[in-house]
C-alpha atoms as a PDB file:
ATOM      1  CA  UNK A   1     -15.582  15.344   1.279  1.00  0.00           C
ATOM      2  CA  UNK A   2     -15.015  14.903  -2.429  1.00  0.00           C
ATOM      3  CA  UNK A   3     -11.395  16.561  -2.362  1.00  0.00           C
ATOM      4  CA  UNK A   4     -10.720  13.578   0.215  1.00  0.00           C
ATOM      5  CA  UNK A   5     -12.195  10.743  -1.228  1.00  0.00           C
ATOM      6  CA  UNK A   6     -11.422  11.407  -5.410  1.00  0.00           C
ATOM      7  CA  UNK A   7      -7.678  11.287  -4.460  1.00  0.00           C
ATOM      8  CA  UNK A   8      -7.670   8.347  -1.463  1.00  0.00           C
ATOM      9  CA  UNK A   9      -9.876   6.002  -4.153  1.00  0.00           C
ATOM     10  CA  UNK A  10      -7.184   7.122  -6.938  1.00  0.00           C
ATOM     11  CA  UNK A  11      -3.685   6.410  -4.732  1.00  0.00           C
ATOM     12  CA  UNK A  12      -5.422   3.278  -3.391  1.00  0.00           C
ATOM     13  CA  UNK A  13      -6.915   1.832  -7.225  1.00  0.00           C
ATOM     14  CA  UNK A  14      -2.820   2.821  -8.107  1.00  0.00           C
ATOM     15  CA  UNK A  15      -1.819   0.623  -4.627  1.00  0.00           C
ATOM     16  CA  UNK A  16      -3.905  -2.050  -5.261  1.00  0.00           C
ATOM     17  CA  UNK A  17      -2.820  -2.121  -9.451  1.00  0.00           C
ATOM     18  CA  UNK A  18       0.899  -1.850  -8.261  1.00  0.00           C
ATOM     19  CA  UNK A  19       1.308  -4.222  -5.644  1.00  0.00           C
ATOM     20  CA  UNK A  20      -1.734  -6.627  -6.698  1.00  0.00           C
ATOM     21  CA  UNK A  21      -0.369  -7.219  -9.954  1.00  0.00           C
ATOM     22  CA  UNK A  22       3.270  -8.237  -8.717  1.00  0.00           C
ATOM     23  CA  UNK A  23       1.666 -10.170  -5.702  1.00  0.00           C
ATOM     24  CA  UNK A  24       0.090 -12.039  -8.004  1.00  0.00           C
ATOM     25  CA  UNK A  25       3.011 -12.789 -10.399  1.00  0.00           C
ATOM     26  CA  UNK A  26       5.018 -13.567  -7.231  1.00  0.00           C
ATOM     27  CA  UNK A  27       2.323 -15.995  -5.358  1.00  0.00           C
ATOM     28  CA  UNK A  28       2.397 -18.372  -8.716  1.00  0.00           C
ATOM     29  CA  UNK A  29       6.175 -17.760  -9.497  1.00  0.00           C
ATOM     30  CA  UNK A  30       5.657 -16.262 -13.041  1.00  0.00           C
ATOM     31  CA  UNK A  31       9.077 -16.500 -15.046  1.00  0.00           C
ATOM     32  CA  UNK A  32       9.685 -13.474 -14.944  1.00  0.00           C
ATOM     33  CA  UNK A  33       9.406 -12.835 -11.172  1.00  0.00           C
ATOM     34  CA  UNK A  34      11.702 -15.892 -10.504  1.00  0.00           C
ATOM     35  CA  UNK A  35      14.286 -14.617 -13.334  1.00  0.00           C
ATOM     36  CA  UNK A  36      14.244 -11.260 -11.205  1.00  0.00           C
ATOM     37  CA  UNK A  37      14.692 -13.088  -7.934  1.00  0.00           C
ATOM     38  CA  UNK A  38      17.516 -14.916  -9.635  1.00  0.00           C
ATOM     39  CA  UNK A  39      19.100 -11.635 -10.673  1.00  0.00           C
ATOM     40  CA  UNK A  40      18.937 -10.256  -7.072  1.00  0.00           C
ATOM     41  CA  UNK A  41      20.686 -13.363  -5.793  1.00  0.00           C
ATOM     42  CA  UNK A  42      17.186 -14.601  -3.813  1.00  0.00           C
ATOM     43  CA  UNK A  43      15.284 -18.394  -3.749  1.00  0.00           C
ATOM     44  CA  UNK A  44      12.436 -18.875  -5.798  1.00  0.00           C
ATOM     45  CA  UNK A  45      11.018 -20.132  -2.781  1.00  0.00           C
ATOM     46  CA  UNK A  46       9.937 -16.645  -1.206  1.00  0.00           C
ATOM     47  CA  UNK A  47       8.367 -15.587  -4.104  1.00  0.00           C
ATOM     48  CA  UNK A  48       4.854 -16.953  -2.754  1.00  0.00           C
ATOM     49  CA  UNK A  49       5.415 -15.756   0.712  1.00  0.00           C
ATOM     50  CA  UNK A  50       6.205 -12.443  -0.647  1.00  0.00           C
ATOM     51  CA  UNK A  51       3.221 -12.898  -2.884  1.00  0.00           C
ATOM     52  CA  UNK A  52       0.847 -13.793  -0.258  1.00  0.00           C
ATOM     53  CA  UNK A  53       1.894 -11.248   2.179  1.00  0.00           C
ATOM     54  CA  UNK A  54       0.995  -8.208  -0.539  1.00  0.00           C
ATOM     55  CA  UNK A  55      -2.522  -9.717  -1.078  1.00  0.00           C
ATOM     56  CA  UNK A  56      -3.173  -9.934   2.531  1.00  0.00           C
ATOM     57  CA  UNK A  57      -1.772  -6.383   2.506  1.00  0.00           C
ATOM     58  CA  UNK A  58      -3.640  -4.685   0.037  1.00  0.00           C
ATOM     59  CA  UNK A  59      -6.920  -6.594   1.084  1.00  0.00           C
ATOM     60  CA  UNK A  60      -6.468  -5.425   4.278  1.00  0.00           C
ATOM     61  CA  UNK A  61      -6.282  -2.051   2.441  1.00  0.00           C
ATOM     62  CA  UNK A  62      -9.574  -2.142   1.198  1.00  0.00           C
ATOM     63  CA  UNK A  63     -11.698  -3.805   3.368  1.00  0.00           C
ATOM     64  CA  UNK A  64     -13.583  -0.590   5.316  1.00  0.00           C
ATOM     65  CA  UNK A  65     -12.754  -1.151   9.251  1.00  0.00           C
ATOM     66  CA  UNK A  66     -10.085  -2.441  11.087  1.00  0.00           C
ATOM     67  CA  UNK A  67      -8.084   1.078  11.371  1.00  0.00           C
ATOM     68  CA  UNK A  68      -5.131  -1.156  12.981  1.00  0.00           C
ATOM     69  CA  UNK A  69      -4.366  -3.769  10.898  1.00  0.00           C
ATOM     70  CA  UNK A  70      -4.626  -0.985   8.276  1.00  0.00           C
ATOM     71  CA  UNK A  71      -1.211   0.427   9.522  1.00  0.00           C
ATOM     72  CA  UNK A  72       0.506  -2.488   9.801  1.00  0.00           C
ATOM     73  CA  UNK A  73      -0.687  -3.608   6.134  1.00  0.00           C
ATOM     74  CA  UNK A  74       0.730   0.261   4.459  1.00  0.00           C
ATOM     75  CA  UNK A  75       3.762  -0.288   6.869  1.00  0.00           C
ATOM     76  CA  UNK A  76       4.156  -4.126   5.039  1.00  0.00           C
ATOM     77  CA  UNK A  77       3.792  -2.698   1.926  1.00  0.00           C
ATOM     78  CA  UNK A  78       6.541   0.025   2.542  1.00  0.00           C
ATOM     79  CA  UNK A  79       8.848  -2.404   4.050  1.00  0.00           C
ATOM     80  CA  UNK A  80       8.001  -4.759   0.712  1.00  0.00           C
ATOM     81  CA  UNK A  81       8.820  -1.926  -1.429  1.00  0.00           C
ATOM     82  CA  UNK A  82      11.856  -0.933   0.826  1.00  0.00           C
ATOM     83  CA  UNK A  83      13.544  -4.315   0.664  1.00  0.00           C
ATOM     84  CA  UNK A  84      13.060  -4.147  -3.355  1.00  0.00           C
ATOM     85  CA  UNK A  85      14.621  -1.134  -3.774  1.00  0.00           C
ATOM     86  CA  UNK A  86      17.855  -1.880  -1.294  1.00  0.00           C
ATOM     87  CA  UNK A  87      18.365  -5.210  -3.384  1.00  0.00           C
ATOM     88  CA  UNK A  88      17.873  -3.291  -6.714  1.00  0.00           C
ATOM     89  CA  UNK A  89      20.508  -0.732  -5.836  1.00  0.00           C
ATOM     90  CA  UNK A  90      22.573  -3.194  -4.408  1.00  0.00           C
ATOM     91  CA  UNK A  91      22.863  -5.294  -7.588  1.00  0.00           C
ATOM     92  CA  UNK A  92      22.634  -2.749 -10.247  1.00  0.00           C
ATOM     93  CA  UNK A  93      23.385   0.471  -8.869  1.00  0.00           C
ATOM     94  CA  UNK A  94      21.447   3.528  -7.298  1.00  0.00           C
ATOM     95  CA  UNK A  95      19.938   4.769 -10.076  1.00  0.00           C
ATOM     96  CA  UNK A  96      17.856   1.649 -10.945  1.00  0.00           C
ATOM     97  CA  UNK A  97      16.430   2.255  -7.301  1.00  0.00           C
ATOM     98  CA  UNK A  98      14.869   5.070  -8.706  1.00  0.00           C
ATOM     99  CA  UNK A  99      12.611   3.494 -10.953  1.00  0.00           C
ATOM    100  CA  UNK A 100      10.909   2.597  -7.459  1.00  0.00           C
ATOM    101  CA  UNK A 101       9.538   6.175  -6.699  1.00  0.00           C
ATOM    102  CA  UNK A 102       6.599   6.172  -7.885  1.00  0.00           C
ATOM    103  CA  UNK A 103       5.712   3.068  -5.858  1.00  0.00           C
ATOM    104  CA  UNK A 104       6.084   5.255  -2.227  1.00  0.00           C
ATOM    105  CA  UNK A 105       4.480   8.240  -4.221  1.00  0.00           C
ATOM    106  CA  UNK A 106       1.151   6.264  -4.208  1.00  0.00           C
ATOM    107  CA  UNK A 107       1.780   4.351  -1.078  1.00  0.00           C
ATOM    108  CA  UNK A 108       2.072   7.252   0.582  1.00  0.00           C
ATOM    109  CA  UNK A 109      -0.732   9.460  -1.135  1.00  0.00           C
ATOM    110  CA  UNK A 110      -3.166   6.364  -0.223  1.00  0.00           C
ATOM    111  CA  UNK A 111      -2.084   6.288   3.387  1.00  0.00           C
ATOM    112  CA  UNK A 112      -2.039  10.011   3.508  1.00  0.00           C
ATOM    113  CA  UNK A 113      -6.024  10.386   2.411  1.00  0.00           C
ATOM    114  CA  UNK A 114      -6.953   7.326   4.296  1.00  0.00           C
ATOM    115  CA  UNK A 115      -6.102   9.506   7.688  1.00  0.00           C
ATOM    116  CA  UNK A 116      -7.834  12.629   5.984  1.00  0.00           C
ATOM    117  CA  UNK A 117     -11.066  10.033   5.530  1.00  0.00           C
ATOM    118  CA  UNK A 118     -10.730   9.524   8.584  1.00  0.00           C
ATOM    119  CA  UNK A 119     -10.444  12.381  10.482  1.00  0.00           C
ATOM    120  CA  UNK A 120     -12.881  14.148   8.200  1.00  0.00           C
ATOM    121  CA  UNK A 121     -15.104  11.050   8.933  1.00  0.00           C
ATOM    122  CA  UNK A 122     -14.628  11.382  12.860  1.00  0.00           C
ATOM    123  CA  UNK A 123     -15.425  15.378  12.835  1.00  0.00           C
ATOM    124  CA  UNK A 124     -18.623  14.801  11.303  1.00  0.00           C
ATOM    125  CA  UNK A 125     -19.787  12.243  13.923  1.00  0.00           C
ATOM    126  CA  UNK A 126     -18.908  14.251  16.329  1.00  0.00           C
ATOM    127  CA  UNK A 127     -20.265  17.422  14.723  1.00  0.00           C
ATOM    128  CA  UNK A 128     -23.502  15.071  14.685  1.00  0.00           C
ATOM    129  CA  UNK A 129     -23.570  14.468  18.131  1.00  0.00           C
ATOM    130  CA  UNK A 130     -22.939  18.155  19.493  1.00  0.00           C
ATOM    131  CA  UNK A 131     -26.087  18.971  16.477  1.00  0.00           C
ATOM    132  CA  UNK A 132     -28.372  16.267  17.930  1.00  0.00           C
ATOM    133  CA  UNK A 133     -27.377  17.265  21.431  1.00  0.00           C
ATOM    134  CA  UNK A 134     -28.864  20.766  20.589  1.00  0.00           C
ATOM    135  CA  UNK A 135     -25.524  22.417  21.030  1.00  0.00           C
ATOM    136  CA  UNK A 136     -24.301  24.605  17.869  1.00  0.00           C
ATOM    137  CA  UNK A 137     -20.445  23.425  15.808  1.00  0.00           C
END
């Protein structure tokens, strides 16, 4: 279980660090987030939307439970991260959009050992069961 959960809390910590810290910098429209949006061509106004939207995301990351809104808050994330890299490449070329790599490297190696959790976590209760129905694994 420890060659599960030694990499999910490592991606996720890297998640959270990543997106957290530029939610946060978005949500009160730090200078440097609004001269960024400014050099993609985008309102200030979305900053705190955008902002808002990653916190609720990477909460909803960590909060044990809710397998569902789990999906739809590593699918937000990618689409966040998606939509940055477009606009980067876009405005200054495709290899800026590189730089962004790392950012689906530990979205995906959270979301990746979140399933292995899980599954690992659902063979166990059911290995449980079958043990304390007196039937062997």
């Amino acid at each position: 279980m420890k060659k599960i959960t030694i990499p999910y809390w490592i991606f996720t910590v890297l998640v959270v660090l990543f997106m957290g810290m530029g939610a946060i910098g978005d949500t009160v429209k730090a200078a440097s987030a609004v001269e960024l949006f400014k050099h993609l061509g985008y309102p200030d106004y979305l900053l705190p939307f955008l902002g808002i939207a990653k916190i609720l995301g990477v909460i909803a990351i960590l909060i044990p439970g809710f397998p569902r809104i789990k999906e739809w808050a590593y699918a937000g994330l990618i689409f966040d991260l998606t939509g940055a890299v477009y606009s980067t490449i876009a405005v200054d070329g495709f290899m800026a959009g590189l730089g962004f790599l790392p950012g689906y490297i530990i979205i995906a190696g959270s979301y990746v050992y979140y399933h292995k959790r899980q599954k690992a976590g659902m063979l166990s209760q059911t290995n449980q069961v079958k043990h304390l129905e007196g039937r062997t694994v």
